[in-house]
PDB file of N, CA and C in Angstrom:
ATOM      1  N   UNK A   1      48.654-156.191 -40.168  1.00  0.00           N
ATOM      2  CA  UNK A   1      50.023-156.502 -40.522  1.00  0.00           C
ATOM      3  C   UNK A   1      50.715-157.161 -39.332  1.00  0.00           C
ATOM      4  N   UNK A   2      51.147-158.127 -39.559  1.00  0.00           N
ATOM      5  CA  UNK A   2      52.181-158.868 -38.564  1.00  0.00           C
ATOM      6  C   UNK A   2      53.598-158.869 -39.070  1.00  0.00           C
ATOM      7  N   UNK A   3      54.497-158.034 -38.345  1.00  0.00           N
ATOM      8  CA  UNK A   3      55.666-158.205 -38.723  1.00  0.00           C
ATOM      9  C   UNK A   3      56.637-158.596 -37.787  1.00  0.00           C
ATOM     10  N   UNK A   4      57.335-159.541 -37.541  1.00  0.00           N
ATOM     11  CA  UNK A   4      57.867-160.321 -37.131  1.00  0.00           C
ATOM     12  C   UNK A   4      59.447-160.693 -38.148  1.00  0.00           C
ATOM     13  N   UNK A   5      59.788-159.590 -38.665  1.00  0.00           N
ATOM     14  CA  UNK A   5      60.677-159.471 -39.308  1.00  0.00           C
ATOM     15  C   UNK A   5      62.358-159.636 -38.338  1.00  0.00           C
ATOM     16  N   UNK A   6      61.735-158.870 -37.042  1.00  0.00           N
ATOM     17  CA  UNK A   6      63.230-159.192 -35.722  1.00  0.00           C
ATOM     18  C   UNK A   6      63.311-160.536 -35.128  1.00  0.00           C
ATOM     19  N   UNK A   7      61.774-160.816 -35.033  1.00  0.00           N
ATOM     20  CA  UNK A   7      62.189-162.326 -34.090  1.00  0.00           C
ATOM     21  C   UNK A   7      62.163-163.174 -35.371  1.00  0.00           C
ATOM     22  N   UNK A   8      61.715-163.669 -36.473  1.00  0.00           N
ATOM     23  CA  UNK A   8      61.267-164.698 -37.286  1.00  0.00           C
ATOM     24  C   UNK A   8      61.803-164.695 -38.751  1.00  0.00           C
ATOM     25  N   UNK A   9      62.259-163.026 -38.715  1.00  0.00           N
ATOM     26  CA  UNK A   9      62.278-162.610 -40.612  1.00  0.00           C
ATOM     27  C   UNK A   9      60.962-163.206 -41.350  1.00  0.00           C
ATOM     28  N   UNK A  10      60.339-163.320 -40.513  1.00  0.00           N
ATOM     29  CA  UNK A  10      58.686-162.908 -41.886  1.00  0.00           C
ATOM     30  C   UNK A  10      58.172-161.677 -41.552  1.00  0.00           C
ATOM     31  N   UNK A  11      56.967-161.475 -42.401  1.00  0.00           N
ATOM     32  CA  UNK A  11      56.066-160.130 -42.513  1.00  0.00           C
ATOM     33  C   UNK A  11      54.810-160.799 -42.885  1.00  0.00           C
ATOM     34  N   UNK A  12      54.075-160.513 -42.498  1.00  0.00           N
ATOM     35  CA  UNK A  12      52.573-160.741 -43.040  1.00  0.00           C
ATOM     36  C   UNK A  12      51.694-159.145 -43.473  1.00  0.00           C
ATOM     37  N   UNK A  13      51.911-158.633 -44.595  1.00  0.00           N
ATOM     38  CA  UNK A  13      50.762-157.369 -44.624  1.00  0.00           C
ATOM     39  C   UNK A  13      49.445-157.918 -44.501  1.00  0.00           C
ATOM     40  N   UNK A  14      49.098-158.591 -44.893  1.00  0.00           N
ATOM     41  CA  UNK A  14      47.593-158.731 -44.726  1.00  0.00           C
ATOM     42  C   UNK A  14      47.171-160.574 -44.901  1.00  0.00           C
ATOM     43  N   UNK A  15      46.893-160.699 -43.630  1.00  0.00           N
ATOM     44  CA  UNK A  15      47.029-161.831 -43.476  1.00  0.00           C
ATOM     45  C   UNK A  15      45.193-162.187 -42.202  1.00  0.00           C
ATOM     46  N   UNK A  16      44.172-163.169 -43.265  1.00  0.00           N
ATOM     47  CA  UNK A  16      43.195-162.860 -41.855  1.00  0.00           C
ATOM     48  C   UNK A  16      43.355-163.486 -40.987  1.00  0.00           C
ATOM     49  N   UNK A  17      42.461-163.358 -39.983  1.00  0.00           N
ATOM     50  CA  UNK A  17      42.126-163.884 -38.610  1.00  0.00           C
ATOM     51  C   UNK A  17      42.129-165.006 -38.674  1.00  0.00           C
ATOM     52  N   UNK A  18      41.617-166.085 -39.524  1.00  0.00           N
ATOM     53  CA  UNK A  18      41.911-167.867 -39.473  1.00  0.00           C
ATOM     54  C   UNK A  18      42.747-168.072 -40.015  1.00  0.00           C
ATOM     55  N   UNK A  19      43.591-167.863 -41.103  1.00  0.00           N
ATOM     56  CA  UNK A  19      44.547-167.675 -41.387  1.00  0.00           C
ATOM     57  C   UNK A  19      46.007-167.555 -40.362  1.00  0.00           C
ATOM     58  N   UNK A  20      45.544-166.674 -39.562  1.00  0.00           N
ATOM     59  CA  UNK A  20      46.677-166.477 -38.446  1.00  0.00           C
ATOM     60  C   UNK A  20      46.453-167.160 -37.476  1.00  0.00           C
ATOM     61  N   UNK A  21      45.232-167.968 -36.890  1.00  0.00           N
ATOM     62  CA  UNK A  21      45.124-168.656 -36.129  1.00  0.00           C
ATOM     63  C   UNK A  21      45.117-170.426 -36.446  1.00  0.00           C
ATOM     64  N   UNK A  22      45.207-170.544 -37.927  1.00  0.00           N
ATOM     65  CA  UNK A  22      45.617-171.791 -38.259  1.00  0.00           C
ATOM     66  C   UNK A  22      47.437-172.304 -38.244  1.00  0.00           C
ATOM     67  N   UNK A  23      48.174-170.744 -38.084  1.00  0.00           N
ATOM     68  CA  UNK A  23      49.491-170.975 -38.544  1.00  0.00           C
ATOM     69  C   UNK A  23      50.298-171.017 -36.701  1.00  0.00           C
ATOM     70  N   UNK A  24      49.159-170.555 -35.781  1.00  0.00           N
ATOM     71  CA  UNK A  24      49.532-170.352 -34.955  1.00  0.00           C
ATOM     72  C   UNK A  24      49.245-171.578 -33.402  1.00  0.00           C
ATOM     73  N   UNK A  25      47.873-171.402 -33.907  1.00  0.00           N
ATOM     74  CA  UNK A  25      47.301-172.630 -32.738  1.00  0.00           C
ATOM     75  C   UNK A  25      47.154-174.283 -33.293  1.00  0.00           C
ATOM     76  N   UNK A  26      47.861-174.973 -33.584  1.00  0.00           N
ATOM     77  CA  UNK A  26      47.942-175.886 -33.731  1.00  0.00           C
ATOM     78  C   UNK A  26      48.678-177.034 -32.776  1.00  0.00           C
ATOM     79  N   UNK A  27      48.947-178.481 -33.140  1.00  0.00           N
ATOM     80  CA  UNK A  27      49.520-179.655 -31.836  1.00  0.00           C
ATOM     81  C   UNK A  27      50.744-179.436 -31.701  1.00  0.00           C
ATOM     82  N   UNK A  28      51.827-178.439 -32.374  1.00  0.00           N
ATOM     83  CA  UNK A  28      52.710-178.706 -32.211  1.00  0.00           C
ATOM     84  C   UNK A  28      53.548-177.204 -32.344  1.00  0.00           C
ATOM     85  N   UNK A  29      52.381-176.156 -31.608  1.00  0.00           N
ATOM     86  CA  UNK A  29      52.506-174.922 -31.390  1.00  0.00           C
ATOM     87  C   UNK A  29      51.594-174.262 -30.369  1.00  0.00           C
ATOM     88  N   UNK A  30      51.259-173.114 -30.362  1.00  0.00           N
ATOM     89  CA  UNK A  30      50.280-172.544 -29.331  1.00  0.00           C
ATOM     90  C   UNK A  30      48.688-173.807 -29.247  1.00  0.00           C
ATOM     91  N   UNK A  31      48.630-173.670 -27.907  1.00  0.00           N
ATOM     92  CA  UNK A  31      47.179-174.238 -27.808  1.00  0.00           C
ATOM     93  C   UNK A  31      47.659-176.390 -27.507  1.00  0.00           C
ATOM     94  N   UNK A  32      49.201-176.725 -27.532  1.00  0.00           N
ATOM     95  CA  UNK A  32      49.737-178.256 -28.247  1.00  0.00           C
ATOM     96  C   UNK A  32      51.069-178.316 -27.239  1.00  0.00           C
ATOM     97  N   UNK A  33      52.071-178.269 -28.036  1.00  0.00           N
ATOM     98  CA  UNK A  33      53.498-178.664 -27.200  1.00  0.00           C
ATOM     99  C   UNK A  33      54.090-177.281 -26.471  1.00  0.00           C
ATOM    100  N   UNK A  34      53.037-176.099 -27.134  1.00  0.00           N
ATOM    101  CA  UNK A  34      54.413-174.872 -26.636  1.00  0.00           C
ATOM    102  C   UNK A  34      53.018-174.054 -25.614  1.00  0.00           C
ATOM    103  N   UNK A  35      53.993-173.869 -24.509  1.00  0.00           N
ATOM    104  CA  UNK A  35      53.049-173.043 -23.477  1.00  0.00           C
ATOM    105  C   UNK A  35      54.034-171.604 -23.566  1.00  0.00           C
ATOM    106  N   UNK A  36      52.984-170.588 -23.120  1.00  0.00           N
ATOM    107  CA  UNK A  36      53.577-169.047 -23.281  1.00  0.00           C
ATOM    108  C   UNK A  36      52.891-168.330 -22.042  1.00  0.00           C
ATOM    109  N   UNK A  37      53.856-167.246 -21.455  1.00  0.00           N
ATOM    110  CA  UNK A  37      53.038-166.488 -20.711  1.00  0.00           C
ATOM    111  C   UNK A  37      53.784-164.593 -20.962  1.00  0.00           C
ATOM    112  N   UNK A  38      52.786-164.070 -21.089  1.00  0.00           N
ATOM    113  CA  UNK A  38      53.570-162.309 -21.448  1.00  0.00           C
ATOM    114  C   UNK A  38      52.579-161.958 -20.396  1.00  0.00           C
ATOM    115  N   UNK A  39      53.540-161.278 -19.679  1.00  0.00           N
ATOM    116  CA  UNK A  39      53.253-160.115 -18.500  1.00  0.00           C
ATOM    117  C   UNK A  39      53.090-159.019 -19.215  1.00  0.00           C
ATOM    118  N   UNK A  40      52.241-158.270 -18.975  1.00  0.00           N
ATOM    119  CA  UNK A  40      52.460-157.250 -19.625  1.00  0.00           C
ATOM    120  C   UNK A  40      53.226-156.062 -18.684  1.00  0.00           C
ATOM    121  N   UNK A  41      54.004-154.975 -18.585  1.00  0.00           N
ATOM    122  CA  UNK A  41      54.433-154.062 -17.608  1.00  0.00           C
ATOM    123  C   UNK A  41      53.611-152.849 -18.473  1.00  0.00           C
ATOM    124  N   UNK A  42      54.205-151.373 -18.379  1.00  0.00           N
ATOM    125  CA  UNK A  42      54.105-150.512 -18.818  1.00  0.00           C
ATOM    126  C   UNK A  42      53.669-150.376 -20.581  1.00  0.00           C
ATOM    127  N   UNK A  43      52.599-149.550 -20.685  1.00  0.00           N
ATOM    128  CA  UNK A  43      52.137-149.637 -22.231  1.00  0.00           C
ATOM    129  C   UNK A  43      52.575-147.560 -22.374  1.00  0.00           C
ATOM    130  N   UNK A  44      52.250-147.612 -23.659  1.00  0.00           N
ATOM    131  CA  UNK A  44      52.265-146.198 -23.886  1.00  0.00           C
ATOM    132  C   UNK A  44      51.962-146.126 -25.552  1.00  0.00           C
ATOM    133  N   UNK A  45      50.750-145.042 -25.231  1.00  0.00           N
ATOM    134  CA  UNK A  45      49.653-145.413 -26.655  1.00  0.00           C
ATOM    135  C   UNK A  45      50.358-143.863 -27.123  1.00  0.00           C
ATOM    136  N   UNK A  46      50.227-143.863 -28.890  1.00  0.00           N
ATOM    137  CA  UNK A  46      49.964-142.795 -29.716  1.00  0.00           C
ATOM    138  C   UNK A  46      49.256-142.994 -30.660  1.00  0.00           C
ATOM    139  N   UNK A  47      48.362-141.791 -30.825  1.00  0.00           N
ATOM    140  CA  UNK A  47      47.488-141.691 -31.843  1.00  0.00           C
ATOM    141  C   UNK A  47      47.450-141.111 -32.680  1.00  0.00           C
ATOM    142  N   UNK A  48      47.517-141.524 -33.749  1.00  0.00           N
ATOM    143  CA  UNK A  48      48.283-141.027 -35.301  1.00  0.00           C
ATOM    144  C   UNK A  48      47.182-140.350 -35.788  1.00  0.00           C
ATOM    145  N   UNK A  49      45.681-140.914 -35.770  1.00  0.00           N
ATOM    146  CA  UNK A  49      44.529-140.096 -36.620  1.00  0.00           C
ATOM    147  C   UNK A  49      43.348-140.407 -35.686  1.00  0.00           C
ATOM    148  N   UNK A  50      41.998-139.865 -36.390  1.00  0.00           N
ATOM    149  CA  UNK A  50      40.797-140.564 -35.595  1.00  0.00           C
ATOM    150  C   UNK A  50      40.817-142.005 -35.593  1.00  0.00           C
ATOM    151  N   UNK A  51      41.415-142.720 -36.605  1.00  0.00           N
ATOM    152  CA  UNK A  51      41.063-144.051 -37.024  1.00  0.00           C
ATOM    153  C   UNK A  51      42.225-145.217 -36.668  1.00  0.00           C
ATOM    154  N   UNK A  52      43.341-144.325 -36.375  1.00  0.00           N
ATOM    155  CA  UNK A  52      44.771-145.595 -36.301  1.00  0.00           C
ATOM    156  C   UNK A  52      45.584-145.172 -34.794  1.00  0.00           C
ATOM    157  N   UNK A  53      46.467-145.667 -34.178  1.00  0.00           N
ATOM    158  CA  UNK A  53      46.936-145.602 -33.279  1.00  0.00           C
ATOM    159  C   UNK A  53      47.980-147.174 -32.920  1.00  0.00           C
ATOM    160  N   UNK A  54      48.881-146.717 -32.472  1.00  0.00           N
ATOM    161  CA  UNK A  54      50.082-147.583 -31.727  1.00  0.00           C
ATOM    162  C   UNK A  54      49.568-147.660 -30.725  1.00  0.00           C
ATOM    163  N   UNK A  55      50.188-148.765 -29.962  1.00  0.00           N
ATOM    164  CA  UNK A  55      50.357-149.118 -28.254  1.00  0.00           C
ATOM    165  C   UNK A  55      51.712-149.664 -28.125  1.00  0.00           C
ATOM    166  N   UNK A  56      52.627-149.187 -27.364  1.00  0.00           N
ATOM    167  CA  UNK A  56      53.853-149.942 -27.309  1.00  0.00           C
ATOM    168  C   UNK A  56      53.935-150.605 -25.926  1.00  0.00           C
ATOM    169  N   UNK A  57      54.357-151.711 -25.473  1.00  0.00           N
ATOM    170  CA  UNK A  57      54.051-152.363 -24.693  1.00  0.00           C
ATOM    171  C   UNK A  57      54.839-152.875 -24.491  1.00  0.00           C
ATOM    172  N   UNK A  58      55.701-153.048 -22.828  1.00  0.00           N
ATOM    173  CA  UNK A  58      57.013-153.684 -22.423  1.00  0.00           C
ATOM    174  C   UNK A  58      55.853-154.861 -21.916  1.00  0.00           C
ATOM    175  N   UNK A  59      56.784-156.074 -22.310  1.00  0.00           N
ATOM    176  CA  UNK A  59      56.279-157.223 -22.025  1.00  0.00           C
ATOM    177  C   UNK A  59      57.431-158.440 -21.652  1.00  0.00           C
ATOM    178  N   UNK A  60      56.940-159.076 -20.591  1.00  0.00           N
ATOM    179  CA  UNK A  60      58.159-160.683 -20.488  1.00  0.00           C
ATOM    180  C   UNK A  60      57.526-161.639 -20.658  1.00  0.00           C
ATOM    181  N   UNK A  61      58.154-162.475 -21.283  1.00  0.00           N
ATOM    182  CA  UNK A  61      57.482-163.299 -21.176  1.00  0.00           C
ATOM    183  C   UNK A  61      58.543-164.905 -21.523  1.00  0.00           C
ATOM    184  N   UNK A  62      57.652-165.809 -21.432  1.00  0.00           N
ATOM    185  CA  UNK A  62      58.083-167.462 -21.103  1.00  0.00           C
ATOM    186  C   UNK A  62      57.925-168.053 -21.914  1.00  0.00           C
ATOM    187  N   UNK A  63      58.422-169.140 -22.905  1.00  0.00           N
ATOM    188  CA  UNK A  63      58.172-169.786 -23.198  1.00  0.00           C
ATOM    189  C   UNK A  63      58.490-171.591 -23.218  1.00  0.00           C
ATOM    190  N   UNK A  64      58.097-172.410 -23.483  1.00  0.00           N
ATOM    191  CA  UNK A  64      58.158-173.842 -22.907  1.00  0.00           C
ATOM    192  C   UNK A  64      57.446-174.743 -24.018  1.00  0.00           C
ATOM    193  N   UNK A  65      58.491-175.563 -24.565  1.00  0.00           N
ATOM    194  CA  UNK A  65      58.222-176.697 -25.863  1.00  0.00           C
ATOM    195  C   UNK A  65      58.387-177.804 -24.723  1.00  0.00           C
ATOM    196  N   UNK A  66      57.234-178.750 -24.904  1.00  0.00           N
ATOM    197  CA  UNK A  66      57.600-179.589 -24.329  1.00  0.00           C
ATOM    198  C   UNK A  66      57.563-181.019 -25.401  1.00  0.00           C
ATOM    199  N   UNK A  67      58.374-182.068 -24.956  1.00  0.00           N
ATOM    200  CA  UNK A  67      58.700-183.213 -25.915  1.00  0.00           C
ATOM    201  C   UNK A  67      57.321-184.416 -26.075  1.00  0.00           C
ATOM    202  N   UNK A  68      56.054-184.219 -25.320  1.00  0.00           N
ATOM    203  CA  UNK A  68      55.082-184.382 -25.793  1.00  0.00           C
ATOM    204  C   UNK A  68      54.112-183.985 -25.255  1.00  0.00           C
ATOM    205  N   UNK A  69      52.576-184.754 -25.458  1.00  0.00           N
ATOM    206  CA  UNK A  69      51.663-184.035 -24.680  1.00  0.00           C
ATOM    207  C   UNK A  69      51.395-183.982 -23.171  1.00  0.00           C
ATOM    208  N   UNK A  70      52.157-184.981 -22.809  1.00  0.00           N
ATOM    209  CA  UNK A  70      52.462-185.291 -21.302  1.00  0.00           C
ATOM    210  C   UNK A  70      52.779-184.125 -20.307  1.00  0.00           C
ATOM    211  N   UNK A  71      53.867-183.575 -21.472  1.00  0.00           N
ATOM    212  CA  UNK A  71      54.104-182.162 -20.424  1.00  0.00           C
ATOM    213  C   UNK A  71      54.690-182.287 -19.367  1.00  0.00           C
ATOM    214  N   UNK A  72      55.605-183.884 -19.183  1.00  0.00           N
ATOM    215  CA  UNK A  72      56.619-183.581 -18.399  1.00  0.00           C
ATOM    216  C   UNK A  72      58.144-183.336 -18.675  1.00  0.00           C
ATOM    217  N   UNK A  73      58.338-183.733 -19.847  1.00  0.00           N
ATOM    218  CA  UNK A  73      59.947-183.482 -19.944  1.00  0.00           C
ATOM    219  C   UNK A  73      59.679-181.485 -21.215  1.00  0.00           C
ATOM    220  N   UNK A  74      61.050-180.825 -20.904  1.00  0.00           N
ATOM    221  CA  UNK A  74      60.833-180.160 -21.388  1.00  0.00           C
ATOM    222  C   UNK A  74      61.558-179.761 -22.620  1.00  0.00           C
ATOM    223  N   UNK A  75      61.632-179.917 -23.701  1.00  0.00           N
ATOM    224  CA  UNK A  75      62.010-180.060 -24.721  1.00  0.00           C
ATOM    225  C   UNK A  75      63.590-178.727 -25.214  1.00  0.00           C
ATOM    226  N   UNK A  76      62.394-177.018 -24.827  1.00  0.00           N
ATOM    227  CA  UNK A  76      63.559-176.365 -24.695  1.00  0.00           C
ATOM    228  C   UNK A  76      62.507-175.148 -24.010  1.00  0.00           C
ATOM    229  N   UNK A  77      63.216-174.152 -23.694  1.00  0.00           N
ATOM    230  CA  UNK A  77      62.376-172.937 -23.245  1.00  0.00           C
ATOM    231  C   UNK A  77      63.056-171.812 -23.119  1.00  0.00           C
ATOM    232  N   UNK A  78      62.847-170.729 -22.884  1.00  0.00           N
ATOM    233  CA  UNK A  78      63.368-169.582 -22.863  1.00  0.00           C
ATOM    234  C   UNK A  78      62.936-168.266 -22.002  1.00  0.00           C
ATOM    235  N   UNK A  79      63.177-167.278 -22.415  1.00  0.00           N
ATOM    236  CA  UNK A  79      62.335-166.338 -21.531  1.00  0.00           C
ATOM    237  C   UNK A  79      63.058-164.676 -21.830  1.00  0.00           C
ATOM    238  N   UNK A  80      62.604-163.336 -21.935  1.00  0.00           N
ATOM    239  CA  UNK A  80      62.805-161.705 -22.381  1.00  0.00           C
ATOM    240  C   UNK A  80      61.942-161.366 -21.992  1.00  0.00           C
ATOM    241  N   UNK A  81      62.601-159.695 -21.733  1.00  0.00           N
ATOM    242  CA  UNK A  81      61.877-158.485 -22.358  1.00  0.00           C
ATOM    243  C   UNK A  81      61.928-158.315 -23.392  1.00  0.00           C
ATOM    244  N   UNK A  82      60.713-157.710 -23.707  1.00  0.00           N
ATOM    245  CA  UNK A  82      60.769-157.196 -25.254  1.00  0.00           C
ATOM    246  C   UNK A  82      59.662-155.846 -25.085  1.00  0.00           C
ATOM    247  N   UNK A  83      59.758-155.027 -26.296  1.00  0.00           N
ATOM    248  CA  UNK A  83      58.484-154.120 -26.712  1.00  0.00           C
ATOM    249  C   UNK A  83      57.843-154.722 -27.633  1.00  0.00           C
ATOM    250  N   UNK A  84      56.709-154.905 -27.806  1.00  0.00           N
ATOM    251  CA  UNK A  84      55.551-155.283 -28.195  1.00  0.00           C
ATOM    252  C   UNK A  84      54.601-154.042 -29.071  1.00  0.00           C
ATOM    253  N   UNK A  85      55.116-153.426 -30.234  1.00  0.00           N
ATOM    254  CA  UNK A  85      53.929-152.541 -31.062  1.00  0.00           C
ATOM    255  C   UNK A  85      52.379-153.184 -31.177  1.00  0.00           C
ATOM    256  N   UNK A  86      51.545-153.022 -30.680  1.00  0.00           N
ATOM    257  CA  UNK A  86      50.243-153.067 -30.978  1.00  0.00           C
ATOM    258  C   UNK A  86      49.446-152.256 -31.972  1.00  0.00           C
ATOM    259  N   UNK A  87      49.661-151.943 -33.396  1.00  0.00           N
ATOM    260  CA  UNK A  87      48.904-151.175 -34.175  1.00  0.00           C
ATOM    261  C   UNK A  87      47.062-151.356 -33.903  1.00  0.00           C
ATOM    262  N   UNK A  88      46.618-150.548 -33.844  1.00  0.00           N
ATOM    263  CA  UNK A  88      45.093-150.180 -33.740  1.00  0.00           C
ATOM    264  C   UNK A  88      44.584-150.183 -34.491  1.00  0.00           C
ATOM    265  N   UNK A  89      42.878-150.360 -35.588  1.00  0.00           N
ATOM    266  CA  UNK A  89      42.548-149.155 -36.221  1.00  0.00           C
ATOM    267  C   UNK A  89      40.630-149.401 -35.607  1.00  0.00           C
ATOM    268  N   UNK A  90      40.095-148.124 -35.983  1.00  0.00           N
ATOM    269  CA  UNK A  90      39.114-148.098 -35.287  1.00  0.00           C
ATOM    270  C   UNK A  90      38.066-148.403 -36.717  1.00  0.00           C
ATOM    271  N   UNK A  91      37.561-149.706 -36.252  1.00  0.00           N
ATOM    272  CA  UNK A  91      36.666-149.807 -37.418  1.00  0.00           C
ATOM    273  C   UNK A  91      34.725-149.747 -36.687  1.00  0.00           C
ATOM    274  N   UNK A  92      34.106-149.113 -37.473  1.00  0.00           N
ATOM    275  CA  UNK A  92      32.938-149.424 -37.396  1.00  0.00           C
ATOM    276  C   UNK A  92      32.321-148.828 -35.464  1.00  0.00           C
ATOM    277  N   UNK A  93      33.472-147.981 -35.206  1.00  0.00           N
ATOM    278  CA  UNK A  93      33.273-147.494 -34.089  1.00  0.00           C
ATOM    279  C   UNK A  93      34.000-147.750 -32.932  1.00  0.00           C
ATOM    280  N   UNK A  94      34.384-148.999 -33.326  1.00  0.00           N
ATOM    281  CA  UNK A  94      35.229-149.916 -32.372  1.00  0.00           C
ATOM    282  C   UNK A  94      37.154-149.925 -32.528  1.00  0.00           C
ATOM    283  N   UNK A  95      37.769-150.306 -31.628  1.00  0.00           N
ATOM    284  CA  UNK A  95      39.127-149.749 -32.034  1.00  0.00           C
ATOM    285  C   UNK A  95      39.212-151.471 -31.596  1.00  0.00           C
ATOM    286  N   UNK A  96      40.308-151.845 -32.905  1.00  0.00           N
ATOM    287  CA  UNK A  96      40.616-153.206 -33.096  1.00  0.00           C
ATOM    288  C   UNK A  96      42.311-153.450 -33.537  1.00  0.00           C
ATOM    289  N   UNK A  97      42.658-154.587 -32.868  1.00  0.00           N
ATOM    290  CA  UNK A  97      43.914-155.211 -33.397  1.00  0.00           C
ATOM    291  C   UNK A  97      44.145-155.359 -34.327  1.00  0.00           C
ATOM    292  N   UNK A  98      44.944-154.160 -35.123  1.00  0.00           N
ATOM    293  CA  UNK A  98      45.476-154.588 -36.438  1.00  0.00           C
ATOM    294  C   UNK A  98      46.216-154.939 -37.105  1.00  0.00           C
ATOM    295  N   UNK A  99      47.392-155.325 -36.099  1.00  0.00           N
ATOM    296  CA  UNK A  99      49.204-155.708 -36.688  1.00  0.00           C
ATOM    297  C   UNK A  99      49.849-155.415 -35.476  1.00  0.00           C
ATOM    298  N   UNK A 100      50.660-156.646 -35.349  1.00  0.00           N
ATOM    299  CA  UNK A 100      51.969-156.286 -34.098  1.00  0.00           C
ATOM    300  C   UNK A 100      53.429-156.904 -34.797  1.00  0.00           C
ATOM    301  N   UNK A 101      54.516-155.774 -33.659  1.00  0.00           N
ATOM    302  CA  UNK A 101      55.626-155.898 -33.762  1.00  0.00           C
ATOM    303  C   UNK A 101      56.225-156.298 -33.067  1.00  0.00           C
ATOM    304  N   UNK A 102      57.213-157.213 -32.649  1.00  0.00           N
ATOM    305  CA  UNK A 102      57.971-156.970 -31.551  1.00  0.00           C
ATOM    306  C   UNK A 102      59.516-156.520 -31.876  1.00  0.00           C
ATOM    307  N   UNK A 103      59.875-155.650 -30.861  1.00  0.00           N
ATOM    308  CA  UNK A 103      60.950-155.068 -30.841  1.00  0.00           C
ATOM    309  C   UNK A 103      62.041-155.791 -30.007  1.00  0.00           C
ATOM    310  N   UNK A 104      63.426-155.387 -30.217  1.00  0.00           N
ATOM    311  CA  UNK A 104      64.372-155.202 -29.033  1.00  0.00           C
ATOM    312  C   UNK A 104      64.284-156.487 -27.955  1.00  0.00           C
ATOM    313  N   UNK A 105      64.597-157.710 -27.883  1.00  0.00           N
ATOM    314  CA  UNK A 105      64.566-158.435 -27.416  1.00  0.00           C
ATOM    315  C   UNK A 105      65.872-158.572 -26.198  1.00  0.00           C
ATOM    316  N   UNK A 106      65.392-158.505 -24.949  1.00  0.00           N
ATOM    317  CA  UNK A 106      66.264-158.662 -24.215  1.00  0.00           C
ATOM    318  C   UNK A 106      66.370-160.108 -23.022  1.00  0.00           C
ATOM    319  N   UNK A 107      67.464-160.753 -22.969  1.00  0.00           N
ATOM    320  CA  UNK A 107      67.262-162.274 -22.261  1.00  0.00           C
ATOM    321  C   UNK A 107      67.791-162.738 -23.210  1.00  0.00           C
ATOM    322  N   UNK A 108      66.857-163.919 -22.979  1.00  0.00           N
ATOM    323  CA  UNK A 108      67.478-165.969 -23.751  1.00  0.00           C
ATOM    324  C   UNK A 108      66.219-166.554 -24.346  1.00  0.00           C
ATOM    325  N   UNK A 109      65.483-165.692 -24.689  1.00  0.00           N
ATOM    326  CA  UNK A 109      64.170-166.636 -25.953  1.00  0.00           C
ATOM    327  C   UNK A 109      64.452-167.975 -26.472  1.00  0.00           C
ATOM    328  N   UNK A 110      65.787-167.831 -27.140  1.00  0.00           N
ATOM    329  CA  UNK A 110      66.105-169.277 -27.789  1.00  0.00           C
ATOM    330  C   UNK A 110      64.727-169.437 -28.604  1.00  0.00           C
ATOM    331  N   UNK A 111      64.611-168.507 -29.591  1.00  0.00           N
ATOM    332  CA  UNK A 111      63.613-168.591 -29.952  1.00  0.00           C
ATOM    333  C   UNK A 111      63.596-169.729 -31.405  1.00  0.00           C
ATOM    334  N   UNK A 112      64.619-170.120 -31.829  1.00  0.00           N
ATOM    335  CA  UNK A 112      65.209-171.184 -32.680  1.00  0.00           C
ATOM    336  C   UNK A 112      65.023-172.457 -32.409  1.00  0.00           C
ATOM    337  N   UNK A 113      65.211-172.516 -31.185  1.00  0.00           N
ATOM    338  CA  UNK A 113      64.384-173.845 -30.415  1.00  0.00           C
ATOM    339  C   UNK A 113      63.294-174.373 -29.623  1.00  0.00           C
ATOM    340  N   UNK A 114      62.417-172.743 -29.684  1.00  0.00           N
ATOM    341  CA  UNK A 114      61.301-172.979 -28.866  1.00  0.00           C
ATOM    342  C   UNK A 114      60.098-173.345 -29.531  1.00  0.00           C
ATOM    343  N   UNK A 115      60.559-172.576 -31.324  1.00  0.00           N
ATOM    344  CA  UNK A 115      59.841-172.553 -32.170  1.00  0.00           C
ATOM    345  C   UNK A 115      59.930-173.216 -33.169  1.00  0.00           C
TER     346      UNK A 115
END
């Protein structure tokens, strides 16, 4: 589940892996015009069952649209704290990324124009 209901107003319940990486890494998003960097600071995990678990995660981070591939002028950018939910679940033995949140945004994201 990706919910992104605070920064974006969407939700994704179930949404796969190319799927999320077609909507995400493209020329004129991650991987193209927009560079990102999240620090991560302090995490703090709970574990709900054998199989599921949170990670909440203070994170800052940067972001930077630039007006082409040149990458010298900069289009718009921004920058927060935020918490970062990392849902877990442990499949097949292994404990895997299964949905994130972000919370509580603190700073100037300008996330309207970065995105």
């Amino acid at each position: 589940q990706l919910d992104y209901t605070e920064s974006f107003g969407k939700k994704f319940d179930d949404i796969p892996k190319a799927d999320f990486m077609k909507m995400t890494v493209r020329p004129d998003n991650l991987g193209g015009l927009l560079d990102c960097i999240h620090v991560i600071g302090t995490s703090k995990f709970e574990k709900h069952s054998d199989d599921k678990a949170d990670g909440h995660h203070q994170v800052y981070v940067t972001y930077r649209r630039w007006t082409d591939m040149d990458k010298k002028v900069v289009e718009a950018e921004g920058e927060g704290l935020l918490i970062m939910t990392h849902h877990y679940s442990k499949i097949n033995g292994e404990w895997k990324l299964s949905g994130t949140t972000p919370h509580g945004r603190l700073g100037d994201l300008k996330l309207d124009k970065v995105f």
